[in-house]
Protein backbone atom coordinates (compact mmCIF):
# COMPACT_ATOMS: atom_id res chain seq x y z
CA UNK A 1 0.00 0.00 0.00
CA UNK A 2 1.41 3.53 -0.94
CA UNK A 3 0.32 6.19 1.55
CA UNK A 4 1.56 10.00 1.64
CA UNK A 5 2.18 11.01 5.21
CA UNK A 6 -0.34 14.73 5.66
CA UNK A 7 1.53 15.14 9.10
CA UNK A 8 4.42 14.27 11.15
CA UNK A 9 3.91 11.62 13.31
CA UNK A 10 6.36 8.50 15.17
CA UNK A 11 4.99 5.19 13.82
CA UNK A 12 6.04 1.53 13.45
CA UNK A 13 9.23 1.06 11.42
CA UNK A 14 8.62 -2.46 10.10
CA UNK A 15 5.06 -2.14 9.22
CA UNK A 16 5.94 1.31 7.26
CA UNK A 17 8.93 -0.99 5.68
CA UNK A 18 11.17 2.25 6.61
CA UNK A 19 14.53 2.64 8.68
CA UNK A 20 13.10 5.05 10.90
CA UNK A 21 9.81 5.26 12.77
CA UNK A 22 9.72 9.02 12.50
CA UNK A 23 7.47 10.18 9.33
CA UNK A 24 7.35 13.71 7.88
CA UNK A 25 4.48 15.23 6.44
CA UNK A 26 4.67 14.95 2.99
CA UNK A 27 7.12 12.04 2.68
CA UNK A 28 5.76 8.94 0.59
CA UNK A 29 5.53 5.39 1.86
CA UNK A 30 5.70 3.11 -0.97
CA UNK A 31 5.24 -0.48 0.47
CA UNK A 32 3.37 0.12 4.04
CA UNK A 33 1.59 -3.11 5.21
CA UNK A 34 -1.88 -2.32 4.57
CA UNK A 35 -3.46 -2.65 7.67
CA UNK A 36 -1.61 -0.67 9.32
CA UNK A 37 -1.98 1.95 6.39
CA UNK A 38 -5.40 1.95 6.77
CA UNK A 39 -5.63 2.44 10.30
CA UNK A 40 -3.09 5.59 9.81
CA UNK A 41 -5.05 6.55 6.51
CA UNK A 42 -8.20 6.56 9.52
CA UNK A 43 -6.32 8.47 12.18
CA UNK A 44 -5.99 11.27 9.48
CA UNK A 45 -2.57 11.52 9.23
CA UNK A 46 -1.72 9.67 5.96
CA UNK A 47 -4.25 9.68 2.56
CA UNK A 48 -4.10 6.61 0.24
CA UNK A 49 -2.24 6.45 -3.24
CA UNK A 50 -3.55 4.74 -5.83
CA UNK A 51 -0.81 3.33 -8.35
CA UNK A 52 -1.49 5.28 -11.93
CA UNK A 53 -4.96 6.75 -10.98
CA UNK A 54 -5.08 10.69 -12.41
CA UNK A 55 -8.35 12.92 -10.81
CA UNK A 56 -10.94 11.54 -11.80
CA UNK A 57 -12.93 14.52 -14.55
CA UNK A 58 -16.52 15.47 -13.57
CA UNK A 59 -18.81 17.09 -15.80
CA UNK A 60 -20.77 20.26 -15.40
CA UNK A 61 -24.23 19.35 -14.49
CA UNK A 62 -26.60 20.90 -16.90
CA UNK A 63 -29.43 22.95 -15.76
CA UNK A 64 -31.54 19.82 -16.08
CA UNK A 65 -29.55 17.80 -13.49
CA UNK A 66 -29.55 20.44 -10.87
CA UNK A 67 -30.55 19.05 -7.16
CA UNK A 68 -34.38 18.97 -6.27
CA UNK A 69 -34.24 23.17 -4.45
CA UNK A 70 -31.64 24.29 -6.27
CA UNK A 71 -32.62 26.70 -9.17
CA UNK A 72 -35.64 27.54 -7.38
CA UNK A 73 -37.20 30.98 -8.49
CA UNK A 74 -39.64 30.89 -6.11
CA UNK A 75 -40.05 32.64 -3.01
CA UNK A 76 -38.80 30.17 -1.14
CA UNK A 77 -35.42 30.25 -2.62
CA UNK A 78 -35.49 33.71 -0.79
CA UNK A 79 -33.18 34.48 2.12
CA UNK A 80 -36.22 35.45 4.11
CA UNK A 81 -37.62 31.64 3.27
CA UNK A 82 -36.54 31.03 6.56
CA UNK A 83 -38.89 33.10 8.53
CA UNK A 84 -41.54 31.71 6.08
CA UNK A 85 -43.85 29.42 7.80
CA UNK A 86 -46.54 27.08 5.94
CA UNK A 87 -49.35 29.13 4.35
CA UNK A 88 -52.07 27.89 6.89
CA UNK A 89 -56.00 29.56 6.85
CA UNK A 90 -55.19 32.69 8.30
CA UNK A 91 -52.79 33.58 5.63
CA UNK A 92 -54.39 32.54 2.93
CA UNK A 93 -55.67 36.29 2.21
CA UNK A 94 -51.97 37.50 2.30
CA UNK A 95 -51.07 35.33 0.05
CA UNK A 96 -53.77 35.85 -2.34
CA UNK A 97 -52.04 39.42 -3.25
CA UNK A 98 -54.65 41.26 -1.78
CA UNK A 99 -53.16 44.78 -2.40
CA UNK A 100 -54.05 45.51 1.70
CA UNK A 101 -51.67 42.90 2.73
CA UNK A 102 -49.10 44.09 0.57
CA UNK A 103 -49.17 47.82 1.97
CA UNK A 104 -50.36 46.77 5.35
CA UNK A 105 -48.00 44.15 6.81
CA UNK A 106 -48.63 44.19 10.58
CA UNK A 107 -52.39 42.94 9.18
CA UNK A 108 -50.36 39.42 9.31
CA UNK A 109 -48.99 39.97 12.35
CA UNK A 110 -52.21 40.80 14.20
CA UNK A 111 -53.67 37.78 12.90
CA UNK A 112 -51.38 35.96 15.18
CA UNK A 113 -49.36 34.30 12.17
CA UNK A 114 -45.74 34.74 10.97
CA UNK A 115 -46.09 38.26 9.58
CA UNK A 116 -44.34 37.44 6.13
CA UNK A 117 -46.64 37.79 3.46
CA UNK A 118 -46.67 35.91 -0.21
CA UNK A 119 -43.60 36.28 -2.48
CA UNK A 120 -41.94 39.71 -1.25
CA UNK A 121 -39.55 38.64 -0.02
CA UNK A 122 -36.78 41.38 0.07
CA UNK A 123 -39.48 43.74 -1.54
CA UNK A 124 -41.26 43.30 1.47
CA UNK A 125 -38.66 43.61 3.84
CA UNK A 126 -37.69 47.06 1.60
CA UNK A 127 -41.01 48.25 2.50
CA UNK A 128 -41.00 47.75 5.57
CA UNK A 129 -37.53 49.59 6.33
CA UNK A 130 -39.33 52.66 4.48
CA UNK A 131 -42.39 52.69 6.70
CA UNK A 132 -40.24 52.30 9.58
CA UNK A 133 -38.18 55.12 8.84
CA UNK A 134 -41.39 57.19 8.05
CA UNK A 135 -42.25 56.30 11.30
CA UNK A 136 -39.22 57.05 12.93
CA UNK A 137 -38.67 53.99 14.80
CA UNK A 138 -35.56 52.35 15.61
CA UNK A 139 -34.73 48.95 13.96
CA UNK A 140 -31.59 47.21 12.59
CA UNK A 141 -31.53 46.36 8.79
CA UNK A 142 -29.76 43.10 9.20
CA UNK A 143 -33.45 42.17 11.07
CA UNK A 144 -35.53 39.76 8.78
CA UNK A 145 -39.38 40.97 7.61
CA UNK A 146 -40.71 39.00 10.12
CA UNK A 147 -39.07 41.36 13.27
CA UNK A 148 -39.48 44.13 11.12
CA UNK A 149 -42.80 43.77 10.77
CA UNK A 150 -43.44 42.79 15.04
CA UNK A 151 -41.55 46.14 15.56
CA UNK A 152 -43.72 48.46 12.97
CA UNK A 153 -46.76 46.54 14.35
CA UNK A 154 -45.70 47.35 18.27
CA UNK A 155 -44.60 51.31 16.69
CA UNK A 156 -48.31 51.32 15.22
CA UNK A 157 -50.09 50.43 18.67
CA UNK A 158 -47.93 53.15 20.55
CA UNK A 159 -45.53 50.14 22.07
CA UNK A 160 -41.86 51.49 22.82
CA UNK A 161 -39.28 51.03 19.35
CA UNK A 162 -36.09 49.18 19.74
């Protein structure tokens, strides 16, 4: 077994088939008793060499063979997908793009549900910044629509901004 040591470690000199026990990252083993290769190769301190074998090519996946999610136009694909919850009753008028929703956020949010509406997205969360700023109140841009919206809600009822 040929093994190529990634760090410097003291081993066994007969089973590496070397004068010394003392093995230097980088230095080559040629004839290492394979056992004992493939315990070191499983301590991480030596990788396997295979006699004559290049890297193996890959192809480029075409846009057909992409994974099952990747690709993905829809809103879910968007970074605030994460605050998205499942579309239940309550939020079925949100997502309908009923143009109140869309101007009204904290509508969501008084409904008792997640407070992200249909596919906005960042359009949504860009909205809500702008109302918030109209408004005066204090709020972090790095926040996702889903705080934003729970703070312009709380700023709407007269609650104290953060």
């Amino acid at each position: 077994m040929k093994i190529k040591a990634l760090w410097s470690f003291r081993g066994d000199a007969p089973k590496l088939n070397s004068p010394s026990a003392d093995v230097k990252a980088g230095d080559v083993l040629p004839d290492v008793d394979p056992e004992y290769g493939h315990a070191l190769v499983g301590k991480g301190l030596v990788v396997q060499l295979h006699e004559g074998a290049a890297p193996k090519e890959t192809k480029p996946a075409q846009p057909s063979e992409s994974k099952a999610g990747e690709g993905d136009t829809s809103a879910a694909a968007a970074p605030d997908a994460q605050a998205e919850a499942v579309v239940d009753a309550g939020d079925k008028q949100a997502a309908s793009g009923d143009a109140t929703a869309a101007t009204q956020p904290t509508a969501a949010v008084d409904a008792g549900t997640d407070g992200v509406a249909d596919a906005g997205g960042a359009d949504e969360k860009q909205q809500l910044i702008q109302q918030l700023e109209a408004a005066g109140v204090t709020f972090d841009r790095r926040w996702g629509a889903q705080r934003l919206a729970e703070v312009l809600a709380d700023a709407q009822k007269g609650g104290k901004s953060e």
